[in-house]
Structures are given as structure tokens and as C-alpha cells.
C-alpha atoms as a PDB file:
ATOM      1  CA  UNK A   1      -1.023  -0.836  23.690  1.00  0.00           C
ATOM      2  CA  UNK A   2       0.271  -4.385  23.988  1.00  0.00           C
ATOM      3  CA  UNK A   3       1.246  -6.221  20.473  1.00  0.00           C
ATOM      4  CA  UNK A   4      -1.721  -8.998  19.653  1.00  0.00           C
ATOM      5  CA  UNK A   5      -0.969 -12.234  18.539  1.00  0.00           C
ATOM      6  CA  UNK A   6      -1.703 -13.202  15.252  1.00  0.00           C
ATOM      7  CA  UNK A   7      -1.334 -16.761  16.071  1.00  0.00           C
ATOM      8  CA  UNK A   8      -2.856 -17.854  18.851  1.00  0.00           C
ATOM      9  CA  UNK A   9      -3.637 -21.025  17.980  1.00  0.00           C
ATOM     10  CA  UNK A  10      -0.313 -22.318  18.388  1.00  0.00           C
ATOM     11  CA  UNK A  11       0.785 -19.979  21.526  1.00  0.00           C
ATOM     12  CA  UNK A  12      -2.291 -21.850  22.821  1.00  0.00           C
ATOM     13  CA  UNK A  13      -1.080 -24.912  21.806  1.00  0.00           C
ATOM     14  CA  UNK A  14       2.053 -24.250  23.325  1.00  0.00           C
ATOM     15  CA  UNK A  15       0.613 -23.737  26.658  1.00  0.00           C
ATOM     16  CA  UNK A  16      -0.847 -26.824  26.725  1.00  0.00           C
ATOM     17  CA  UNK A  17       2.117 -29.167  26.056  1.00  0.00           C
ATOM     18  CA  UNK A  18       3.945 -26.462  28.164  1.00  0.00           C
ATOM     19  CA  UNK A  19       6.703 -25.390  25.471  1.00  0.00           C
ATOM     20  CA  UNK A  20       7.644 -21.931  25.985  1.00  0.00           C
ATOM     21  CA  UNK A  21       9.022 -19.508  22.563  1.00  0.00           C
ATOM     22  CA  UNK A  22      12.937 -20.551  24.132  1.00  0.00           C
ATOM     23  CA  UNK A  23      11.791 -23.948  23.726  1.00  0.00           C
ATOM     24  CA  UNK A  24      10.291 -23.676  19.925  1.00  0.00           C
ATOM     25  CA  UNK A  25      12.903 -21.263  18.978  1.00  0.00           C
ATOM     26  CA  UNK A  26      15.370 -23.803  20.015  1.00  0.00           C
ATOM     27  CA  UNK A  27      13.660 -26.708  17.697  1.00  0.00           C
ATOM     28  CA  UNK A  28      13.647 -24.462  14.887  1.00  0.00           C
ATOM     29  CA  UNK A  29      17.141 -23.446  15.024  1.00  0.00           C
ATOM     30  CA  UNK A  30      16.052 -19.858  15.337  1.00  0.00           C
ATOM     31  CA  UNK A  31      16.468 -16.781  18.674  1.00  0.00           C
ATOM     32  CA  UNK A  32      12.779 -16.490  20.788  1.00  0.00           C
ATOM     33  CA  UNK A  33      12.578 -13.274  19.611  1.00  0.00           C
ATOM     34  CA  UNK A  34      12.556 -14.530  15.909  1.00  0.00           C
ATOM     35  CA  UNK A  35       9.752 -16.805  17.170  1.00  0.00           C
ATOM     36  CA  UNK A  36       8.027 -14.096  18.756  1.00  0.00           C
ATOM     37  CA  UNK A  37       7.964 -11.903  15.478  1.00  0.00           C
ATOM     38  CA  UNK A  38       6.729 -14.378  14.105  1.00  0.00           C
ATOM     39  CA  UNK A  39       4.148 -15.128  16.373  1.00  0.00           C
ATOM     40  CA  UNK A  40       3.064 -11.851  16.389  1.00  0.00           C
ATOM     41  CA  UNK A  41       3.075 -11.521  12.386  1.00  0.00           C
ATOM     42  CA  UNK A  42       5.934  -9.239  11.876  1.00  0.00           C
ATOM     43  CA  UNK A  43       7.786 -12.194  10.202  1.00  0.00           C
ATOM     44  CA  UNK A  44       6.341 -14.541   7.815  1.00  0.00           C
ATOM     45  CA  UNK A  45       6.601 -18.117   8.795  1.00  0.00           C
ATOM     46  CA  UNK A  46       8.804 -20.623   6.370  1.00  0.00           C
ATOM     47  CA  UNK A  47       7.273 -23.776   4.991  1.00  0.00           C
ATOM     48  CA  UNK A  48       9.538 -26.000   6.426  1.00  0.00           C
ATOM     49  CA  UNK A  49       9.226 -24.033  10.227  1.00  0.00           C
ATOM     50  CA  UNK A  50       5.204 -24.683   9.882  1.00  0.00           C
ATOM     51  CA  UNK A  51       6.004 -28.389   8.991  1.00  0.00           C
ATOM     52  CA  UNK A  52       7.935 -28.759  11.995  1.00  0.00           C
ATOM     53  CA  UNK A  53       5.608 -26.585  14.740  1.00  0.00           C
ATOM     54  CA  UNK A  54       2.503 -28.842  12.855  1.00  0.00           C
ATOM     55  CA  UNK A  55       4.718 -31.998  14.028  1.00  0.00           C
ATOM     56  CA  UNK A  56       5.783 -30.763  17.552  1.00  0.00           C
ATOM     57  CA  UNK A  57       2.321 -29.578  18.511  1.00  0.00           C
ATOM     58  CA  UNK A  58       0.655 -32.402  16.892  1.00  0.00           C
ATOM     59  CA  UNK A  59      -2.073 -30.028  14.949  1.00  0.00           C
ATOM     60  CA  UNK A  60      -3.577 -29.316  11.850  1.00  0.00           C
ATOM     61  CA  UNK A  61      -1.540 -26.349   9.727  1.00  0.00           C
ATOM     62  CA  UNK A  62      -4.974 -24.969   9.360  1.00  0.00           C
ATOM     63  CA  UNK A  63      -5.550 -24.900  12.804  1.00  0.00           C
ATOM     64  CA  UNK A  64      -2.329 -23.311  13.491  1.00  0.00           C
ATOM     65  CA  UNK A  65      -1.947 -21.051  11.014  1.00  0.00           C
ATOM     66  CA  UNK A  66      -5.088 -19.155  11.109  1.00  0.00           C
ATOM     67  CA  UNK A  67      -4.326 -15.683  11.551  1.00  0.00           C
ATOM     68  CA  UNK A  68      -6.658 -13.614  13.662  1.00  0.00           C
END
């Protein structure tokens, strides 16, 4: 059974601007898989990484952040 997302706001968000996790990994100084876990909820986000996915994708932290 495949993983599900627990952020799919902002992989959805991604998709439309057309970053992939390389690309956000490489803005937040982090490896894609560390984006991915976090994606995916297996590592808790840091304040200052939501601040600057909020910035890049140009949406609300609310929006972003909800978990499913």
C-alpha cells in the first residue's frame, strides 16, 4: 500500500508552479528525501522551513499546512 500524503496542499502547489521535492529540498537546504518525510508526515516541519515553502509557493500556512 502506497504511503499517503499528509500534505497535499503544497505537493499540489508544487505542481502548479512546477517545483519538484529536488527543487524545494534544495531551497531549504535539506536532501528530497528529508522533504519527502516530511511531506508524508514522518518528519515534523520547522517553523522557519514553513515560512519559507509559505513564501516560495505564495500560500496561506493554513492552506499548506493542513494535514489530511
Amino acid at each position: 500500500m502506497k504511503p499517503k500524503l499528509k500534505y497535499p496542499n503544497i505537493a499540489a502547489e508544487m505542481a502548479k508552479v512546477g517545483m519538484t521535492q529536488k527543487d524545494l529540498a534544495k531551497e531549504l537546504g535539506l536532501s528530497a528525501p528529508n522533504v519527502h518525510y516530511r511531506l508524508y508526515g514522518e518528519v515534523e516541519w520547522k517553523v522557519k522551513e514553513c515560512i519559507i515553502v509559505c513564501n516560495l509557493l505564495n500560500a496561506d500556512f493554513r492552506y499548506l499546512f493542513e494535514s489530511v
